[in-house]
Protein backbone atom coordinates (compact mmCIF):
# COMPACT_ATOMS: atom_id res chain seq x y z
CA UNK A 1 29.93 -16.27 -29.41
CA UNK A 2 28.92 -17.32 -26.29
CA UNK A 3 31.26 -14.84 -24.25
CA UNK A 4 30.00 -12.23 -25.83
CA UNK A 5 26.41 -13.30 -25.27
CA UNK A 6 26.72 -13.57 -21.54
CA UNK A 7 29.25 -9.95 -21.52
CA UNK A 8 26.28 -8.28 -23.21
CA UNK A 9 23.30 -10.52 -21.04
CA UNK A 10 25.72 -9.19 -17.62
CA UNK A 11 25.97 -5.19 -19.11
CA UNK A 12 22.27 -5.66 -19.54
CA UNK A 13 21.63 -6.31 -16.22
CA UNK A 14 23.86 -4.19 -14.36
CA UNK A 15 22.18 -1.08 -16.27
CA UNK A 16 19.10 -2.18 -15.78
CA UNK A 17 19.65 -2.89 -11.68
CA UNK A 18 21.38 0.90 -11.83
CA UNK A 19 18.51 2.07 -13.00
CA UNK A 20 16.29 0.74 -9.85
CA UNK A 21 18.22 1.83 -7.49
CA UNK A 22 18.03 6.06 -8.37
CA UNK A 23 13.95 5.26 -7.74
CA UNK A 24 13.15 7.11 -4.27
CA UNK A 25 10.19 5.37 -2.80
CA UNK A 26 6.86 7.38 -1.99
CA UNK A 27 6.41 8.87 1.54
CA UNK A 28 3.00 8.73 3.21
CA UNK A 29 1.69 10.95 5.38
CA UNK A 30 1.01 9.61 8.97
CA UNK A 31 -2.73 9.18 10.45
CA UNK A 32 -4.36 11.79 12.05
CA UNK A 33 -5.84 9.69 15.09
CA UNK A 34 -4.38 8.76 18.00
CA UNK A 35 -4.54 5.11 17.39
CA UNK A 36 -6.38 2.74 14.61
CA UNK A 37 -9.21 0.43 15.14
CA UNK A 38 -6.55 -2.38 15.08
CA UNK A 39 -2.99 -2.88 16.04
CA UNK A 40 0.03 -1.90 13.19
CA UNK A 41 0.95 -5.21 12.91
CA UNK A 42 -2.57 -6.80 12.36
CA UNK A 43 -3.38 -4.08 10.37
CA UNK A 44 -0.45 -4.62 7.72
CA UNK A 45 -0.81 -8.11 7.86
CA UNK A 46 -5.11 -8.47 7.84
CA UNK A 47 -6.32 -5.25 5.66
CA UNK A 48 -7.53 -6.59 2.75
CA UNK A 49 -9.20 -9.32 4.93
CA UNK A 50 -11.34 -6.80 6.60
CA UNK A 51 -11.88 -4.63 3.63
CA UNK A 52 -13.19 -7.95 1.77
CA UNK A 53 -15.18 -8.98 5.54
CA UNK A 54 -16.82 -5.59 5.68
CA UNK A 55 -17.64 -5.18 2.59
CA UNK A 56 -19.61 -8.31 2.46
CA UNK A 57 -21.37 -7.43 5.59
CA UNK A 58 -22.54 -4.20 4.93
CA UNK A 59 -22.88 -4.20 1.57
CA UNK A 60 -24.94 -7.43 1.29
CA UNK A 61 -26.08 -7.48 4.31
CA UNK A 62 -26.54 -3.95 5.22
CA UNK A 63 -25.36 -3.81 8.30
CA UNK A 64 -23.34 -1.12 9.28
CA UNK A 65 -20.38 -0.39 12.12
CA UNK A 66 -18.44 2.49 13.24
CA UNK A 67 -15.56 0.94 14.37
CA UNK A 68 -14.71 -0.14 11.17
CA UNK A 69 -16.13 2.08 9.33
CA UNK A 70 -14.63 3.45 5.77
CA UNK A 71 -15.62 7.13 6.60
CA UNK A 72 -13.43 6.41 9.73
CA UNK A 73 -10.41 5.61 7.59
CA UNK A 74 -10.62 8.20 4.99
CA UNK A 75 -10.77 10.82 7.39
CA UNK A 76 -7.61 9.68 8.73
CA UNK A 77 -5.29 8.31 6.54
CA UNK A 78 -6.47 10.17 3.08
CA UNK A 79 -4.77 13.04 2.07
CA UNK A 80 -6.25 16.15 1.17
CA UNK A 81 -3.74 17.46 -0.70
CA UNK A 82 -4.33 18.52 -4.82
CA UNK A 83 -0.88 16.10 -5.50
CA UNK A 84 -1.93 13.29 -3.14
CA UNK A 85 0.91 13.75 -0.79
C-alpha cells in the first residue's frame, strides 16, 4: 500500500515538474532611453520602494518631480504594442 502510494505521489510529480519546464518565459522589450534615473541594480532591487516613496509624496503631498516622474517611465519602458509585447 504504501509503495504504491509513494510510486503514484513520485509519477505525480515528475508530470507535473515536465509540465513547467515546456513554459517559455515572457521577453520584454528594452527601454528606449539611454540610461534610467537609477542604476540596474538599485533599480531591481529598490522599485517598489520608490513607487510607494513617490507616491506618498506627490500624491499626498503634491509635490511633483521629473526625475522620477511616472510619465518618464511609461514613455520608456511601456509598450505600445496592441499584444503588449
Amino acid at each position: 500500500m504504501t509503495q504504491r502510494f509513494v510510486m503514484a505521489l513520485l509519477i505525480i510529480l515528475s508530470l507535473a515538474t515536465s509540465s513547467i519546464a515546456d513554459v517559455t518565459l515572457p521577453s520584454y522589450p528594452k527601454g528606449k532611453g539611454e540610461h534610467c534615473v537609477e542604476p540596474t541594480d538599485v533599480m531591481r532591487r529598490d522599485h517598489f520602494e520608490y513607487l510607494m516613496h513617490h507616491r506618498q509624496i506627490s500624491v499626498h503631498l503634491g509635490v511633483r518631480s521629473k526625475k522620477h516622474s511616472l510619465v518618464g517611465c511609461v514613455d520608456c519602458h511601456a509598450s505600445q504594442a496592441d499584444d503588449g509585447t
